[in-house]
Protein backbone atom coordinates (compact mmCIF):
# COMPACT_ATOMS: atom_id res chain seq x y z
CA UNK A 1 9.99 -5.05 24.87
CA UNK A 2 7.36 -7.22 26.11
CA UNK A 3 5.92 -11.08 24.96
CA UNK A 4 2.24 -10.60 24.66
CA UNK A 5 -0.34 -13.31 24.17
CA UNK A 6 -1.74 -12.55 21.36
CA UNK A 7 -5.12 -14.25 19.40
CA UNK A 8 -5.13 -14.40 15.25
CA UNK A 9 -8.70 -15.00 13.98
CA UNK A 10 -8.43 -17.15 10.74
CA UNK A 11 -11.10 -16.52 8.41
CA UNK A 12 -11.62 -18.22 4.59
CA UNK A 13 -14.00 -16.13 2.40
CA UNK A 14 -15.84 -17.32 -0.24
CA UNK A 15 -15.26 -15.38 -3.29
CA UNK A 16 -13.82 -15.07 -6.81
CA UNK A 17 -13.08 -11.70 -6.64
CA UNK A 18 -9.99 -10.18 -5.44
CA UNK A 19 -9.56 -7.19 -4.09
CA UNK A 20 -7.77 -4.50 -5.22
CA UNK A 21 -6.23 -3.78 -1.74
CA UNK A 22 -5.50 -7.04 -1.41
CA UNK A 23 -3.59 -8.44 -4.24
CA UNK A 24 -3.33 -6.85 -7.64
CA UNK A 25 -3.95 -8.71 -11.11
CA UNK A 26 -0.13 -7.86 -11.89
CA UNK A 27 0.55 -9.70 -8.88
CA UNK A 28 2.82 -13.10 -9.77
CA UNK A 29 0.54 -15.47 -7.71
CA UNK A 30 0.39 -18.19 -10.44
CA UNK A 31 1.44 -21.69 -8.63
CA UNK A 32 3.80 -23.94 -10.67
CA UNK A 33 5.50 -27.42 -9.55
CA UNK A 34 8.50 -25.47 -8.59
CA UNK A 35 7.11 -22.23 -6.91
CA UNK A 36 6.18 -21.88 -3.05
CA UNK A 37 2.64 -23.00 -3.23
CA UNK A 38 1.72 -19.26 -1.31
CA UNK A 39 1.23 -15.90 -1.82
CA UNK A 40 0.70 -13.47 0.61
CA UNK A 41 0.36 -9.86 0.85
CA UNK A 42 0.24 -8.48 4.37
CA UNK A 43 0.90 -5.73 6.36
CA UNK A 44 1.79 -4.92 10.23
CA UNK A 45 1.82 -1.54 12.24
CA UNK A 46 1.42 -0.47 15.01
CA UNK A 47 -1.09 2.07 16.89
CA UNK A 48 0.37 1.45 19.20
CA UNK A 49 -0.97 -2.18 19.49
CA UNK A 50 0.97 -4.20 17.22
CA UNK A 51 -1.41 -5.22 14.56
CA UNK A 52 -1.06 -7.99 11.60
CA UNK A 53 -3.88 -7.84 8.72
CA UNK A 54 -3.06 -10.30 5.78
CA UNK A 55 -4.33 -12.35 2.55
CA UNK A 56 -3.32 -16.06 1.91
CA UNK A 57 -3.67 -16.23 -1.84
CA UNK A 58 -2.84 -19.73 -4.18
CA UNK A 59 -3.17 -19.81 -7.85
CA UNK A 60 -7.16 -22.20 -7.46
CA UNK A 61 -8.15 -25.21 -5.63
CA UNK A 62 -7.78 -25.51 -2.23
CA UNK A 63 -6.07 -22.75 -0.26
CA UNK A 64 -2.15 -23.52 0.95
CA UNK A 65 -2.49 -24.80 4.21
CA UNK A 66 -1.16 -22.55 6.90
CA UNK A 67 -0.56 -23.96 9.99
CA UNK A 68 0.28 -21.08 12.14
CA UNK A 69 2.05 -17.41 11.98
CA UNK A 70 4.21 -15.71 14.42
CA UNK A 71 5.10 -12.07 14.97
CA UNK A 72 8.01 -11.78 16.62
CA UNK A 73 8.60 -13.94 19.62
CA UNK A 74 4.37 -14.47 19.78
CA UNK A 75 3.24 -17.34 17.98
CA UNK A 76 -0.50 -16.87 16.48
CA UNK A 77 -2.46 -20.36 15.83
CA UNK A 78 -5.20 -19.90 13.16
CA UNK A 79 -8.14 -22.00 12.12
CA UNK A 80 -7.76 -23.75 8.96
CA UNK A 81 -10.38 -26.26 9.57
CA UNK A 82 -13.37 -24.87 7.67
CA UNK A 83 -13.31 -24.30 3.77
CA UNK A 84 -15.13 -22.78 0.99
CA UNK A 85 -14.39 -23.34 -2.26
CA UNK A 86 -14.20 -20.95 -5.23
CA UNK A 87 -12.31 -20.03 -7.98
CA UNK A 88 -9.40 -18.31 -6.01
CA UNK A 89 -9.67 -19.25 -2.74
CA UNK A 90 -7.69 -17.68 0.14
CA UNK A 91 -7.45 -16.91 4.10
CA UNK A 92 -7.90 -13.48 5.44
CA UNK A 93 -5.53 -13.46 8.75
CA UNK A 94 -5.55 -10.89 11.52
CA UNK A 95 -4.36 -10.00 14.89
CA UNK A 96 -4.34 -6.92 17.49
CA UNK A 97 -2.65 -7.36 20.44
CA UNK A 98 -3.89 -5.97 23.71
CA UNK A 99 -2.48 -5.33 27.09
CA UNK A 100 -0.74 -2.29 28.75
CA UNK A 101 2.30 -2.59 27.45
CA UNK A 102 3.25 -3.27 24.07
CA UNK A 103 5.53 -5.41 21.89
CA UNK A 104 6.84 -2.77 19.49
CA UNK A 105 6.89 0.80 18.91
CA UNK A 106 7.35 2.72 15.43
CA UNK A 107 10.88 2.14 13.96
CA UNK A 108 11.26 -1.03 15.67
CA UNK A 109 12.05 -4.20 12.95
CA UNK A 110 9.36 -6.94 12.86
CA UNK A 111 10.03 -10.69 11.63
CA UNK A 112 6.57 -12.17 10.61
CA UNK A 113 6.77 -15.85 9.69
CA UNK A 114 4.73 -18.14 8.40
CA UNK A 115 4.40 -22.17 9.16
CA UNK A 116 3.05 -24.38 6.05
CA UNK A 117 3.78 -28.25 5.25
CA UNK A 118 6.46 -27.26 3.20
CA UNK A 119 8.45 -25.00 5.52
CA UNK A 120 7.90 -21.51 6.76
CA UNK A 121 8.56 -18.28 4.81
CA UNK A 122 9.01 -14.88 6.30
CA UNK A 123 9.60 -11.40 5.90
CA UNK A 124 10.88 -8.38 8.20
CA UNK A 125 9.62 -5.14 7.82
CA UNK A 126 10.33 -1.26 10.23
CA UNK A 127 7.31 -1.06 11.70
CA UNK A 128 5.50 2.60 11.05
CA UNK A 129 2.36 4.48 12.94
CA UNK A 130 -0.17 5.73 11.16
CA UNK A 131 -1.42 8.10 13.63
CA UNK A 132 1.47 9.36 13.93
CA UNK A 133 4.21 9.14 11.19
CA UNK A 134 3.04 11.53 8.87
CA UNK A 135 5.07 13.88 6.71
CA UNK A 136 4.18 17.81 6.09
CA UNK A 137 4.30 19.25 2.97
CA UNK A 138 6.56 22.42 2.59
CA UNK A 139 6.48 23.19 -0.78
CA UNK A 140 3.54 23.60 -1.99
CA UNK A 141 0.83 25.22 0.26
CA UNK A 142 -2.94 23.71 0.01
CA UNK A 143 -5.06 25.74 -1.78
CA UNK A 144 -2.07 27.51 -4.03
CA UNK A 145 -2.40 28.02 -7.90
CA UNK A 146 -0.60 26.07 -10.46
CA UNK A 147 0.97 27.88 -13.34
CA UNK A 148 -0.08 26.02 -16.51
CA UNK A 149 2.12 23.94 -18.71
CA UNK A 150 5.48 24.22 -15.75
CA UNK A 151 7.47 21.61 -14.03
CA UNK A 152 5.31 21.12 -11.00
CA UNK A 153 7.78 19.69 -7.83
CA UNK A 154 6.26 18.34 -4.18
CA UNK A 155 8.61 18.65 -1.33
CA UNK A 156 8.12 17.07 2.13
CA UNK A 157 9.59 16.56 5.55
CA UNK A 158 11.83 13.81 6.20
CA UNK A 159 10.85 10.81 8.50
CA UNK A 160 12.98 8.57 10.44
CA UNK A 161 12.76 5.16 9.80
CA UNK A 162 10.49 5.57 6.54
CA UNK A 163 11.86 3.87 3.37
CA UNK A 164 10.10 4.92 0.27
CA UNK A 165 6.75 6.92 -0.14
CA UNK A 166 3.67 6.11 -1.91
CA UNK A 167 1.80 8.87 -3.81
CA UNK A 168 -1.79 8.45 -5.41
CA UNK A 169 -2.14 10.99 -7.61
CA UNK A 170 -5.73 12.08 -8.68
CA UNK A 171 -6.05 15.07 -10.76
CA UNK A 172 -8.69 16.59 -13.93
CA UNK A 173 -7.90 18.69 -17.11
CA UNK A 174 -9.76 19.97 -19.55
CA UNK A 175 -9.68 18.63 -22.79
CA UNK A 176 -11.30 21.02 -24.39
CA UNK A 177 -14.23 18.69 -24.95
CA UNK A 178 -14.74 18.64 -21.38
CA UNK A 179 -13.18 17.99 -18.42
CA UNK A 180 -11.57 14.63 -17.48
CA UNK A 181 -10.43 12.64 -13.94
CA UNK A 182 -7.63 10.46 -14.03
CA UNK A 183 -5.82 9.05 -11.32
CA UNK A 184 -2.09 7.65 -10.88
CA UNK A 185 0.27 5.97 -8.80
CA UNK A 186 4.04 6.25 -8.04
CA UNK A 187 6.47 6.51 -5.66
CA UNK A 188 9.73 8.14 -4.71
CA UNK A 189 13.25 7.15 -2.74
CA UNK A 190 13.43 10.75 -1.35
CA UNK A 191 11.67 13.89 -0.39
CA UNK A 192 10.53 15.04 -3.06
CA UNK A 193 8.81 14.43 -6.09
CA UNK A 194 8.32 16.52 -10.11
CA UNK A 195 5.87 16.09 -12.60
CA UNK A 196 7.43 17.04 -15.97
CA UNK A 197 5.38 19.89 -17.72
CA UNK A 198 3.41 17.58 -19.96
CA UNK A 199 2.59 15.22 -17.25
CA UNK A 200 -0.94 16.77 -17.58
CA UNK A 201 -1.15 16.65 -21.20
CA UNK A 202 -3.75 19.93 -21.25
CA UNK A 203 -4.87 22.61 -19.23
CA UNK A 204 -4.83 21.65 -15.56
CA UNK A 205 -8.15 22.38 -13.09
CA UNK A 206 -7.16 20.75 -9.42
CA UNK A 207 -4.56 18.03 -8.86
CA UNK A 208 -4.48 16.33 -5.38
CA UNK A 209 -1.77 14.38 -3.87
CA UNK A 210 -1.62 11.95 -1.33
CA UNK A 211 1.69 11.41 0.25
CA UNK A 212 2.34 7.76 2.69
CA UNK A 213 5.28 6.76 4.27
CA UNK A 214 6.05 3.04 3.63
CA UNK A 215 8.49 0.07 4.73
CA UNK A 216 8.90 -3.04 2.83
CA UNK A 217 9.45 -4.26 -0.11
CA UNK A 218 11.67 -1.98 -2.87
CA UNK A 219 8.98 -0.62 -5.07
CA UNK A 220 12.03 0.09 -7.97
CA UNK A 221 12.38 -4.10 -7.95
CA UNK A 222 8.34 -4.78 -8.05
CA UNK A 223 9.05 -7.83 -6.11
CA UNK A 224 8.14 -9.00 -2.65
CA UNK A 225 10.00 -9.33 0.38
CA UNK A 226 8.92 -12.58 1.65
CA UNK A 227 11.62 -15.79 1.77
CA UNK A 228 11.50 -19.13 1.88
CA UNK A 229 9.70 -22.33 0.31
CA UNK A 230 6.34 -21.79 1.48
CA UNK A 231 5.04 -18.09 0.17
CA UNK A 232 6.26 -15.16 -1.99
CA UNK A 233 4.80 -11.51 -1.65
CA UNK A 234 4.74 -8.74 0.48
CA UNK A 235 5.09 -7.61 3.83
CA UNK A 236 4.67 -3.84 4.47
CA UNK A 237 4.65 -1.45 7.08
CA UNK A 238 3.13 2.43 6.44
CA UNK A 239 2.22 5.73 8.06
CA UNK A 240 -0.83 8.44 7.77
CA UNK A 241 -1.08 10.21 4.44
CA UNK A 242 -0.91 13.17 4.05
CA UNK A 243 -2.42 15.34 1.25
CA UNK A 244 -2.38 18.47 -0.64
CA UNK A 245 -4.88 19.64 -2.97
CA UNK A 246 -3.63 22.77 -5.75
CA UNK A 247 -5.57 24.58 -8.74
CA UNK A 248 -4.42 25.23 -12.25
CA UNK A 249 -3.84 28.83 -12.59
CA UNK A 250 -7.22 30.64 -13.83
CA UNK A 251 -9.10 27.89 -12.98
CA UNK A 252 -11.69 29.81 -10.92
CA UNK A 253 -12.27 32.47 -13.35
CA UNK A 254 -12.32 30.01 -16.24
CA UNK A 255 -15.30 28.05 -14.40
CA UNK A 256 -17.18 30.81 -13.15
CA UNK A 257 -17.46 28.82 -9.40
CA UNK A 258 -15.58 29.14 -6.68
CA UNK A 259 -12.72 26.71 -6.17
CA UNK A 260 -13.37 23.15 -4.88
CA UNK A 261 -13.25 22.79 -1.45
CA UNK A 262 -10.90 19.15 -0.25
CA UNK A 263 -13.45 17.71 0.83
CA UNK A 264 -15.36 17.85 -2.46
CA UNK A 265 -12.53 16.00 -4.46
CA UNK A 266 -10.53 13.80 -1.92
CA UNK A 267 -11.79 10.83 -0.54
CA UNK A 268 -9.94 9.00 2.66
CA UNK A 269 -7.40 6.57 0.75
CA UNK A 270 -6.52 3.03 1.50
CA UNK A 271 -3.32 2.30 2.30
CA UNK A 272 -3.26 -1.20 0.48
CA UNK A 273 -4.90 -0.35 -2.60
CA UNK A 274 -2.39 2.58 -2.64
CA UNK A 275 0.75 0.61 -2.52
CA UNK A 276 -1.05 -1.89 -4.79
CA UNK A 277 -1.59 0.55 -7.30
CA UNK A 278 2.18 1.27 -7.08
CA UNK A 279 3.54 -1.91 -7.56
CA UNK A 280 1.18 -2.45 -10.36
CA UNK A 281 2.57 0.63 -12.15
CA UNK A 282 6.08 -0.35 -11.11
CA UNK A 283 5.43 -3.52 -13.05
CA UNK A 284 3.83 -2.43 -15.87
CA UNK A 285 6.86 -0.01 -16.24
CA UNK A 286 9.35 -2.55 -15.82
CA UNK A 287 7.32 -4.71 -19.11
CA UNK A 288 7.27 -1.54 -20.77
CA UNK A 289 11.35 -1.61 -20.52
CA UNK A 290 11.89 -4.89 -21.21
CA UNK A 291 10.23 -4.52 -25.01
């Protein structure tokens, strides 16, 4: 394990829009007298340069100030000196390290921690690799039909280190009026994952899955994993996807075309919106249960 001298470029961008891969409307940003006046939603992996990308959200006004971030044993400054105001203001922080020889390799655990005025918060996360922690699908095979209206089950390979997996599910029926797109998120603990036979409500044409190892933050709790008087929020590590597009049975013949090649229906996902969009669903599901 090696100490590397690493550089963090500090950036504030002037906006009022937030980004989906960057923090959620669901997320529980809102400042109060008591809360930590930061929230941040991060993640760090390595490739195999260790590499830190990150938002620094508050509630309005000025952004928290953030006085530095280390990762590990390396301690990042960052330049807090120029701001732009808006309605949600925050800093955008990032870091690669270079070398030969790096700090961290893929199932190694990561402290990130981060300096304010009012103490420093932090959160440690298994670091993953997305070029090379990837899972393979063995049950079902690309390309294979769907028997309508039946429990429909995903099984993959196991990976070490990997915590939870995040699946984006986009899939269309038919209506009978006309075909419709929808697209989900969820997760699961294990290998696996079933769709009950009414998940699709109607005759199914093509459903694709995209399957991504994750570390961090329990997406069964919908809360962060980040400690301490200065920030709440998240702190996540992930793989490559992996994904699998299938057919409703007959859908071919029922169209008249020939089937949908991948490339026509699945576009190259992004990791952060994707385990946004599952936190968001995790929270709207634990609302849902609490009326």
């Amino acid at each position: 394990m090696y100490r590397l001298f690493v550089m963090l470029v500090g950036a504030m961008i002037l906006t009022i829009v937030v980004l989906a891969a960057g923090c959620g409307d669901d997320d529980e940003k809102i400042v109060t007298s008591t809360a930590p006046p930061a929230f941040i939603d991060a993640y760090v992996v390595v490739e195999p340069e260790c590499f830190l990308s990150g938002d620094v959200f508050t509630a309005g006004g000025f952004p928290p100030y953030l006085d530095s971030v280390k990762v590990g044993d390396s301690l990042i400054s960052i330049d807090t000196s120029t701001y732009f105001g808006s309605y949600d203001p925050y800093y955008n922080i990032s870091f690669m390290e270079s070398g030969s020889s790096y700090m961290y390799e893929s199932g190694d655990d990561a402290t990130v921690t981060f300096y304010g005025r009012v103490g420093t918060s932090s959160a440690t996360v298994t670091l993953l690799n997305p070029n090379e922690d990837r899972v393979i699908v063995l049950y079902h095979d690309y390309g294979e039909s769907v028997p309508q209206g039946e429990i429909l089950t995903f099984i993959w390979s196991s990976l070490a280190h990997v915590e939870w997996y995040a699946l984006e599910v986009v899939y269309e029926i038919d209506t009978g009026l006309g075909n419709a797109q929808y697209q989900d998120y969820t997760y699961a603990m294990d290998t696996t994952c079933t769709f009950a036979a009414d998940y699709f409500n109607s005759a199914l044409n093509w459903i694709s899955v995209s399957i991504l190892p994750c570390t961090g933050p329990d997406p069964r709790t919908a809360n962060g994993n980040i400690t301490g008087p200065y920030a709440t929020g998240k702190v996540f590590s992930y793989g490559g996807d992996t994904e699998i597009l299938m057919y409703g049975e007959g859908y071919d013949v029922k169209s008249g075309i020939s089937k949908k090649t991948q490339c026509d229906i699945i576009q190259e996902i992004d990791p952060r919106a994707v385990i946004q969009g599952v936190f968001n669903a995790a929270r709207q599901q634990k609302k849902q249960t609490r009326q």
